[in-house]
Protein backbone atom coordinates (compact mmCIF):
# COMPACT_ATOMS: atom_id res chain seq x y z
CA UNK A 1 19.32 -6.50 -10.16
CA UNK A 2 19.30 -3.21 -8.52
CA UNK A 3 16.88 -2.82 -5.01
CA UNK A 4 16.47 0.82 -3.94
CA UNK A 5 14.28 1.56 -0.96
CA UNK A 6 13.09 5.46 -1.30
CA UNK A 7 11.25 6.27 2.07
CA UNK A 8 9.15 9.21 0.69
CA UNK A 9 8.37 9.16 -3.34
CA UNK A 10 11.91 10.51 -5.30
CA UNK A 11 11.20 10.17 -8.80
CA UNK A 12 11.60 9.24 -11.43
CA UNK A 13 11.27 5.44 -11.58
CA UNK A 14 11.58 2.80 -13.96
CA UNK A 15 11.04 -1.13 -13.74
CA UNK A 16 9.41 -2.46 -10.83
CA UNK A 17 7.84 -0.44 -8.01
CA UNK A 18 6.05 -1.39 -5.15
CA UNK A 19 4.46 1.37 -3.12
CA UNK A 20 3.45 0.63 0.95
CA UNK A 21 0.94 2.89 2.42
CA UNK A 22 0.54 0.66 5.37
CA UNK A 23 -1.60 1.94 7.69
CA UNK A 24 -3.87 1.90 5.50
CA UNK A 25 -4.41 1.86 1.68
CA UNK A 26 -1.56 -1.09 0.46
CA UNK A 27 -3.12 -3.53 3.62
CA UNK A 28 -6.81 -2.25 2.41
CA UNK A 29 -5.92 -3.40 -1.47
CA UNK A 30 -4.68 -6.82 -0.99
CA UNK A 31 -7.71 -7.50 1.87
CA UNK A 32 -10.33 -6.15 -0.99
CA UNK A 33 -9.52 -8.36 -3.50
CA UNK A 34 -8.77 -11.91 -1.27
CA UNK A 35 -12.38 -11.15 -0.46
CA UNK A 36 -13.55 -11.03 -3.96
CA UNK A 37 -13.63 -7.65 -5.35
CA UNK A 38 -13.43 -7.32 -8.93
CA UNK A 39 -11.91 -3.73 -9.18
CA UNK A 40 -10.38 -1.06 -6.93
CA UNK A 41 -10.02 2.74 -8.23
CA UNK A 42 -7.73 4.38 -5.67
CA UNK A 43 -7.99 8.60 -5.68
CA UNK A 44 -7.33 11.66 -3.72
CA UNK A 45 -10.38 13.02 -4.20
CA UNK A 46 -13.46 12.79 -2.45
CA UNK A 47 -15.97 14.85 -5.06
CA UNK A 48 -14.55 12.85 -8.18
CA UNK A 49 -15.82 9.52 -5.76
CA UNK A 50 -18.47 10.70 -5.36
CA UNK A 51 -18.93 11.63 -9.13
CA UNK A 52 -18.58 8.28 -10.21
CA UNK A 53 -19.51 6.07 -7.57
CA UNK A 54 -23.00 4.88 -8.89
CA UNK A 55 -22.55 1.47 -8.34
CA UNK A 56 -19.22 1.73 -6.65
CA UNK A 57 -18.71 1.34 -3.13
CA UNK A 58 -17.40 4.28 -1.62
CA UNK A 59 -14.41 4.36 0.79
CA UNK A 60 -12.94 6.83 2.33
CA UNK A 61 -12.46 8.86 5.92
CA UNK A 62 -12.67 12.75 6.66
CA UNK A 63 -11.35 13.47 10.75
CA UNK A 64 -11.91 9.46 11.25
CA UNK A 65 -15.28 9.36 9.41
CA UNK A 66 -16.97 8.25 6.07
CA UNK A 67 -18.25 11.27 4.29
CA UNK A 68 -21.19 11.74 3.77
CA UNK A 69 -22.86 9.38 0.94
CA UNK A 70 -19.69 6.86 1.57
CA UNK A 71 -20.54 3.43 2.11
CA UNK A 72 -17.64 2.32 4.67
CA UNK A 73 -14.24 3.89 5.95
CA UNK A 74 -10.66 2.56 5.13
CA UNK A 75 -10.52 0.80 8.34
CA UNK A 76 -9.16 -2.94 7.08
CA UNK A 77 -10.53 -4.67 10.47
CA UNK A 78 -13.72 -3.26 10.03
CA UNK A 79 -13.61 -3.61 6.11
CA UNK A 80 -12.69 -7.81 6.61
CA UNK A 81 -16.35 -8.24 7.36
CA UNK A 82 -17.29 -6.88 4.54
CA UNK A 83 -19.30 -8.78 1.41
CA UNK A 84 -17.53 -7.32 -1.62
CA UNK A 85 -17.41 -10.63 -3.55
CA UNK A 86 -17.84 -9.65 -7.05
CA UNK A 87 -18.12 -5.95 -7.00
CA UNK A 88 -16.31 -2.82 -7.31
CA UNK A 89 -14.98 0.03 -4.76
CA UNK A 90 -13.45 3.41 -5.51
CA UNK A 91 -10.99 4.02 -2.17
CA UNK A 92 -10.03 7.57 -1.32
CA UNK A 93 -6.46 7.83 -0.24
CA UNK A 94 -4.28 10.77 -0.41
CA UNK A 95 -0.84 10.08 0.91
CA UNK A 96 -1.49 6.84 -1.53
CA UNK A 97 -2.51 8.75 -4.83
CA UNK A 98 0.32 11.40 -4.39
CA UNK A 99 3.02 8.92 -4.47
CA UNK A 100 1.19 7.13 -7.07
CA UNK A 101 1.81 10.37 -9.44
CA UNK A 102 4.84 10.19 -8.28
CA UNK A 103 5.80 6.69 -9.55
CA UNK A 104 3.43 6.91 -12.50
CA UNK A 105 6.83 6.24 -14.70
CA UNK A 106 7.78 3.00 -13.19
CA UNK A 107 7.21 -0.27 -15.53
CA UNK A 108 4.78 -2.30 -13.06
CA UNK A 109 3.28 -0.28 -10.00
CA UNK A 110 2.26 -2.79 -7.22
CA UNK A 111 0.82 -2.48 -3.68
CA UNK A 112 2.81 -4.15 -1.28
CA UNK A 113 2.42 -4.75 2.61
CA UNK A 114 3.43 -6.92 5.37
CA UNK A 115 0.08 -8.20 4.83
CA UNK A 116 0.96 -9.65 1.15
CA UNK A 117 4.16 -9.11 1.52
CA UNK A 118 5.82 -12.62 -0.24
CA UNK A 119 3.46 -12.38 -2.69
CA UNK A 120 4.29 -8.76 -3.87
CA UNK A 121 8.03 -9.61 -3.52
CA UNK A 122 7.49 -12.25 -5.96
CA UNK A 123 5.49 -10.66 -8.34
CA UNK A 124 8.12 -7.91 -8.33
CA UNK A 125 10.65 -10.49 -8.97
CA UNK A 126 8.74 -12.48 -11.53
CA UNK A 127 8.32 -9.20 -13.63
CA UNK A 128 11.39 -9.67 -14.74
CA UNK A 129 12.96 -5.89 -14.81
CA UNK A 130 16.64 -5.05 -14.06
CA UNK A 131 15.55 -2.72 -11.09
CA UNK A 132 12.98 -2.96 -8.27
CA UNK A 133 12.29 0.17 -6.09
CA UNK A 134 10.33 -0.01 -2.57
CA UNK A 135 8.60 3.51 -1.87
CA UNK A 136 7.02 4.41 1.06
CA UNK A 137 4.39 7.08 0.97
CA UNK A 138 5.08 8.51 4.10
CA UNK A 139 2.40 10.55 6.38
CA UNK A 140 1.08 13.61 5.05
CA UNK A 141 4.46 14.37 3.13
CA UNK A 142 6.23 13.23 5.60
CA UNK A 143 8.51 9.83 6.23
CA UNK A 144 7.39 7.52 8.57
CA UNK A 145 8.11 4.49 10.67
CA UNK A 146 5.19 1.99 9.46
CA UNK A 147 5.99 2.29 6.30
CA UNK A 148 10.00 2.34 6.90
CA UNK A 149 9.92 -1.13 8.47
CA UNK A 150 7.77 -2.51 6.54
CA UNK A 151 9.90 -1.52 3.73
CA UNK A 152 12.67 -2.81 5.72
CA UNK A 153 10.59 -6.37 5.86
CA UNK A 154 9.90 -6.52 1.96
CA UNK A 155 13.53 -5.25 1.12
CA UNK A 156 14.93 -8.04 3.54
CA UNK A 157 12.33 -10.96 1.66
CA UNK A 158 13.65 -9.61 -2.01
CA UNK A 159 17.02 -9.93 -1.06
CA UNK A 160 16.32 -13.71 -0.09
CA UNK A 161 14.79 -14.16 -3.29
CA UNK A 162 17.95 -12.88 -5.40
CA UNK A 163 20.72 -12.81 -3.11
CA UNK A 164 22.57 -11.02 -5.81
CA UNK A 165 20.32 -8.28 -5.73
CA UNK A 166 22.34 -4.42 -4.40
CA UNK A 167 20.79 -2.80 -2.09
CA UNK A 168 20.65 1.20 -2.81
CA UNK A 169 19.19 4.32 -1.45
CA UNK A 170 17.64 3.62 2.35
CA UNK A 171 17.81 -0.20 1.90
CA UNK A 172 20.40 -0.81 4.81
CA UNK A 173 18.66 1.14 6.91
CA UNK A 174 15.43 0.09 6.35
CA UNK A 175 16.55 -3.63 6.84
CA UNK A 176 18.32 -2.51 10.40
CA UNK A 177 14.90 -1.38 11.51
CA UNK A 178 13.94 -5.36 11.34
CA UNK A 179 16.67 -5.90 14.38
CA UNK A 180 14.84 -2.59 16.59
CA UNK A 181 11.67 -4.00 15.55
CA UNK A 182 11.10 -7.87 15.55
CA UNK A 183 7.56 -7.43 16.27
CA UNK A 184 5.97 -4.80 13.36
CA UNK A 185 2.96 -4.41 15.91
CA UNK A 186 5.40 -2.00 17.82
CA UNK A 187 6.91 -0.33 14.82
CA UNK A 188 3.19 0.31 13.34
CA UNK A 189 2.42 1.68 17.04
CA UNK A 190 4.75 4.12 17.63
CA UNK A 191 4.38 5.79 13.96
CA UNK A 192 3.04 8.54 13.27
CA UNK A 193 0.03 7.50 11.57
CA UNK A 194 -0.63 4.88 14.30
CA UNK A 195 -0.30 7.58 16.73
CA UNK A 196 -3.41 8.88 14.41
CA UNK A 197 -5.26 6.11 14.47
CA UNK A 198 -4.74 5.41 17.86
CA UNK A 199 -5.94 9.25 18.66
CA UNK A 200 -9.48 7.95 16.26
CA UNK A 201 -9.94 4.85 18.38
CA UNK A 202 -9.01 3.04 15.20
CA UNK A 203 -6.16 0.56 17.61
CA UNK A 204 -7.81 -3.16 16.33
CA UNK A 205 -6.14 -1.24 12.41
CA UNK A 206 -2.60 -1.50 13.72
CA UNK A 207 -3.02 -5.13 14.77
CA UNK A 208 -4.47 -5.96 11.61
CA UNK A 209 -2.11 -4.40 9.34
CA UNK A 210 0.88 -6.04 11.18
CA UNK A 211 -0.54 -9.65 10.07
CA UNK A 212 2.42 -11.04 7.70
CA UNK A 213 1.40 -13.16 4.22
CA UNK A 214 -1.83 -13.59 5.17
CA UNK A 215 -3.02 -13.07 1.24
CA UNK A 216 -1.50 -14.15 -2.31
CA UNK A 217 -3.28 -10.60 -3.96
CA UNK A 218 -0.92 -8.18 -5.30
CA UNK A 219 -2.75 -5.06 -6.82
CA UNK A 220 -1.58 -3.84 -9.88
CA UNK A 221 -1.95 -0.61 -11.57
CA UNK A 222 -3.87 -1.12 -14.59
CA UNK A 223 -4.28 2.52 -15.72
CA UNK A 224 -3.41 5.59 -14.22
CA UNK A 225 -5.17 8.70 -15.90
CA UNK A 226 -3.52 11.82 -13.85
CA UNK A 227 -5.81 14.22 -15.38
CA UNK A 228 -8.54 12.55 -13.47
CA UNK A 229 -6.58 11.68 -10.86
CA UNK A 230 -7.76 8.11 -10.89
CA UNK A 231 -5.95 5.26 -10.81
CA UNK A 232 -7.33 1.37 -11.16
CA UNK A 233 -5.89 -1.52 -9.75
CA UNK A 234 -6.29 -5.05 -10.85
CA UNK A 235 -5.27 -8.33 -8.46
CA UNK A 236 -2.27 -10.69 -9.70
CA UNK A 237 -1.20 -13.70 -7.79
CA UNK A 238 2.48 -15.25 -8.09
C-alpha cells in the first residue's frame, strides 16, 4: 500500500483520501457528529447557506464573526457546548471546500484530525484501497504548519498500522515534524492560521484542536455536487 502525504491539494487522487483542515473544519466535523448531529453539508459559500439553511444550523465566520442570520461560528471550543443531538448543520469553510474539489476523484474522502485521528487512520485502512493520500488544505492557498504536523501525526499512526505501507510525496518530512514538535499545541501555535486565530482572540481553538483521539467519528463524503458547491458528510466509526 502506497501513503502519499500532499501538503496543499495536487490532484488527481484515487483510493483513500483523508483531508485535515485543522484549525478548524476536520476538528469541527468529528466534534459535530460525537455530539449527535445527524448531517453536516460543508461549502464555500455563505449565500448558498443561507439559501438552504431553513432548518439547518448555520456555521460559519466573516473577519472572526457569524454572519449575519448564522446561528454559531466554527469555533470547536465554543461549538462543544453546543445541543446538536439529532439535527443538521451546513458549515461554511473555504480552504476546506477548495481542496474538497480538489480531491473530488479520490475513492473515499474522509476528515481526519489529531482530534479523531486513530479512528480516521483506521477507517482509511479498513477501506481496503491500494493507496491512501493525506492532504492538507493549507491556509488561504497556502501550506501550513497545523496541518503539516498533523499530517505528520496521521502519516506516522498509518504506518504503524501497515508497516509495509511506502511513504511518498512529503511523508518523511511530515513525520520529522513529530521530532520538532512533540507537543502539537506548539506546532498549531506558531501556524499561520493559529497566528489568525490568535489575532481573533480565538486561543482556547488551538488548545482544543490539539486534543488527540478524543472521538471514534470519521466524516465521510457522501455526495459531492460541484455545481452547487455542496458537499455532505456522513459519520463512520471503525
Amino acid at each position: 500500500m502506497r501513503l502519499r502525504v500532499d501538503l496543499l491539494p495536487t490532484p488527481p487522487y484515487r483510493g483513500a483520501v483523508i483531508l485535515i483542515d485543522v484549525l478548524r473544519a476536520s476538528t469541527v466535523a468529528p466534534l459535530l457528529f460525537s455530539n449527535g448531529l445527524a448531517h453536516l453539508t460543508i461549502t464555500p459559500s455563505v449565500k448558498l447557506a443561507r439559501k438552504l439553511g431553513n432548518n439547518e444550523l448555520l456555521l460559519g465566520e466573516r473577519d472572526g464573526f457569524p454572519p449575519e442570520g448564522f446561528n454559531h461560528g466554527c469555533s470547536p471550543a465554543e461549538l462543544s457546548y453546543v445541543d446538536v443531538q439529532g439535527k443538521s448543520a451546513i458549515m461554511v469553510a473555504n480552504d476546506a471546500s477548495k481542496a474538497m474539489e480538489a480531491t473530488r476523484g479520490a475513492s473515499d474522502l474522509l476528515l481526519g484530525s489529531l482530534y479523531n485521528a486513530t479512528a480516521a487512520c483506521e477507517v482509511a485502512v479498513e477501506a481496503g484501497w491500494d493507496s491512501i493520500t493525506v492532504v492538507c488544505c493549507g491556509f488561504r492557498g497556502g501550506e501550513d504548519l497545523d496541518d503539516a504536523l498533523t499530517a505528520g501525526f496521521l502519516a506516522a499512526r498509518l504506518k504503524s498500522m501497515a508497516p509495509e505501507v511506502t511513504l511518498k510525496g512529503a511523508g518523511r518530512f511530515s513525520v520529522s515534524l513529530l521530532r520538532a514538535f512533540p507537543d502539537p499545541l506548539e506546532g498549531l501555535w506558531q501556524s499561520v492560521a493559529g497566528h489568525f486565530l490568535r489575532r481573533h482572540n480565538q486561543d482556547k481553538d488551538l488548545a482544543f484542536a490539539s486534543l488527540i483521539d478524543q472521538c471514534d467519528e470519521v466524516p465521510v463524503l457522501e455526495s459531492g455536487q460541484s455545481d452547487e458547491r455542496l458537499y455532505r458528510f456522513r459519520s463512520r466509526r471503525p
